[in-house]
C-alpha atoms as a PDB file:
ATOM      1  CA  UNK A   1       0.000   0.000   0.000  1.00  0.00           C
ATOM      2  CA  UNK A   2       1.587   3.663  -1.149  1.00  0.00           C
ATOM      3  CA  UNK A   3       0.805   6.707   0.709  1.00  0.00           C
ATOM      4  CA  UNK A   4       1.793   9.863  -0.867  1.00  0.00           C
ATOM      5  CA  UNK A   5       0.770  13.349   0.012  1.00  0.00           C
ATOM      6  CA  UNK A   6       0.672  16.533  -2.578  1.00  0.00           C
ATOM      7  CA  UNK A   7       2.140  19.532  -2.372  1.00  0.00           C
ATOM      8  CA  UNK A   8      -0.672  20.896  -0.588  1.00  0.00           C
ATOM      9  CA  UNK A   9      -1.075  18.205   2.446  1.00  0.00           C
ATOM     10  CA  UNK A  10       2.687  18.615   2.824  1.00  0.00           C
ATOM     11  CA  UNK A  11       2.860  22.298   3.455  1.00  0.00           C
ATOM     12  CA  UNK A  12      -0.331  22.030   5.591  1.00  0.00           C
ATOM     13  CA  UNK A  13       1.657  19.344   7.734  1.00  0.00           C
ATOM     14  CA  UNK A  14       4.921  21.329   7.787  1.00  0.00           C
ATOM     15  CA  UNK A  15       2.869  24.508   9.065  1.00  0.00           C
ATOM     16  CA  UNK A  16       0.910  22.467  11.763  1.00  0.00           C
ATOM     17  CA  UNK A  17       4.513  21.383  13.388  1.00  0.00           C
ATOM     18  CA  UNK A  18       5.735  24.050  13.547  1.00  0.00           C
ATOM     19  CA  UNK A  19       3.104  25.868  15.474  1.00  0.00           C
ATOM     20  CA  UNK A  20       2.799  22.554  17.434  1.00  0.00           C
ATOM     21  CA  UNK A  21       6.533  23.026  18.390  1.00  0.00           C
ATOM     22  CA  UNK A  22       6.161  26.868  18.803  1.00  0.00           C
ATOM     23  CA  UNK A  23       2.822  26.834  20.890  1.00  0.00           C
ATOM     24  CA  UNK A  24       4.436  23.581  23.198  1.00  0.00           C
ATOM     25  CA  UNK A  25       7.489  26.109  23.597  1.00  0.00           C
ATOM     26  CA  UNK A  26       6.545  28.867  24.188  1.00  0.00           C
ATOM     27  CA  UNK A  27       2.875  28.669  26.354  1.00  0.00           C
ATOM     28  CA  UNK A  28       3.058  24.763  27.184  1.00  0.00           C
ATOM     29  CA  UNK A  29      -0.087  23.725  25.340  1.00  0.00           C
ATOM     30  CA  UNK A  30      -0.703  20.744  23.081  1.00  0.00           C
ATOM     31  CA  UNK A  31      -2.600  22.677  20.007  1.00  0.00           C
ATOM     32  CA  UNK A  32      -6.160  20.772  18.767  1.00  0.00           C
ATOM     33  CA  UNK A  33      -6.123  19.558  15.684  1.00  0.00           C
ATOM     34  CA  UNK A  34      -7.402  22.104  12.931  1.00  0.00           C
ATOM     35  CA  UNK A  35     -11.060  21.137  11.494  1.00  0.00           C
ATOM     36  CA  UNK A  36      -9.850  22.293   7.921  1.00  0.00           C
ATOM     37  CA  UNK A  37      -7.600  19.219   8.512  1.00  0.00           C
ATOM     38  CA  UNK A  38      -7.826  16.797   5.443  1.00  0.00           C
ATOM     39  CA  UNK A  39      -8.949  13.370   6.158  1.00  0.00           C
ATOM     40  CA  UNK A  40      -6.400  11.402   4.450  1.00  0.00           C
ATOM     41  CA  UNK A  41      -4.177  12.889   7.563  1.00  0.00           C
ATOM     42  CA  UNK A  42      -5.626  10.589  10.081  1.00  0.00           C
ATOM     43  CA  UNK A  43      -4.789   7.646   8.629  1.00  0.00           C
ATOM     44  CA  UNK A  44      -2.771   5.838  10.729  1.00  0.00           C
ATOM     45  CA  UNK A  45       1.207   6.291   9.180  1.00  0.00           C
ATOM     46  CA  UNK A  46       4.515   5.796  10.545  1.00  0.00           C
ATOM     47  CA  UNK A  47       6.128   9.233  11.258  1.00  0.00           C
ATOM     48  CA  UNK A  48       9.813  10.141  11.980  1.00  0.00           C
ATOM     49  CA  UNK A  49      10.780  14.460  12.247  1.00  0.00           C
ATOM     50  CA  UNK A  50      14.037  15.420  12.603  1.00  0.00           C
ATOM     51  CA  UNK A  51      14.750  19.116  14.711  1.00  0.00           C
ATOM     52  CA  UNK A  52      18.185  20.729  13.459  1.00  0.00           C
ATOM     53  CA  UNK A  53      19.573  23.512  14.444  1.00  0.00           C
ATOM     54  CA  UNK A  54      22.626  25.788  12.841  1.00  0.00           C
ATOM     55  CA  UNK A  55      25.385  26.378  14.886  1.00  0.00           C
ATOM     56  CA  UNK A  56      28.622  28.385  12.923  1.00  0.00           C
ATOM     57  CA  UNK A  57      26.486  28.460  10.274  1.00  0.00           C
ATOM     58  CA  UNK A  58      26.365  24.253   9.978  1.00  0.00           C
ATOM     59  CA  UNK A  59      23.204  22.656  10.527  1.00  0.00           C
ATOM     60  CA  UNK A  60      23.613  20.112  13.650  1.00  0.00           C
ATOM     61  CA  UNK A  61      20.899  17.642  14.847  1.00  0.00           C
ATOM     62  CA  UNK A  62      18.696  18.757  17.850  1.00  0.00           C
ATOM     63  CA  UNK A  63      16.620  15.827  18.237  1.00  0.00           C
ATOM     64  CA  UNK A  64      14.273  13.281  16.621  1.00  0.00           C
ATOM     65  CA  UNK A  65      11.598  11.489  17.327  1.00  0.00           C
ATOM     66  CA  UNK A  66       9.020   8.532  15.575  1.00  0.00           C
ATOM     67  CA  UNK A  67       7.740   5.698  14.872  1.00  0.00           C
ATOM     68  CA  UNK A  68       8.566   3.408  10.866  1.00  0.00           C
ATOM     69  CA  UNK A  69       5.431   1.482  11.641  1.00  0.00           C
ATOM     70  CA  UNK A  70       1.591   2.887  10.719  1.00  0.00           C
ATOM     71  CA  UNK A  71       0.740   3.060  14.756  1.00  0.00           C
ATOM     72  CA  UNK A  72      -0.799   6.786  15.051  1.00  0.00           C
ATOM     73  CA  UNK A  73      -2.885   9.282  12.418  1.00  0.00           C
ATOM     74  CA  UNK A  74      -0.606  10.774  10.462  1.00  0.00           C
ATOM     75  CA  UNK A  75      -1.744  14.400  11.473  1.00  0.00           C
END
């Protein structure tokens, strides 16, 4: 089974990290999932995001975090 996401989806899911990381920073909170969320997004998908941060102008890993198998929603 393939699972691909468009342009779109992918730019929707980039956006929603980052104000995930940003909001869990910064106030604490856990945000709510938004309701303009597509549904192909909660299919369950494995999921692995890599944090990296530039130091001297070289990018160096901050952190990472996931799962390979299909054990959560994708969103």
């Amino acid at each position: 089974m393939s699972f691909e996401l468009n342009l779109e989806e992918g730019k929707f899911l980039i956006q929603l990290a980052r104000s995930a990381v940003n909001e869990k920073l910064e106030k604490g909170k856990i945000i709510q999932t938004p309701k303009e969320t597509p549904k192909k997004l909660f299919e369950l998908c494995g999921v692995f995001v890599t944090i990296s941060t530039l130091k001297n102008g070289e990018k160096e890993l901050r952190g990472c975090i996931g799962y390979p198998y299909p054990t959560s929603p994708l969103v």
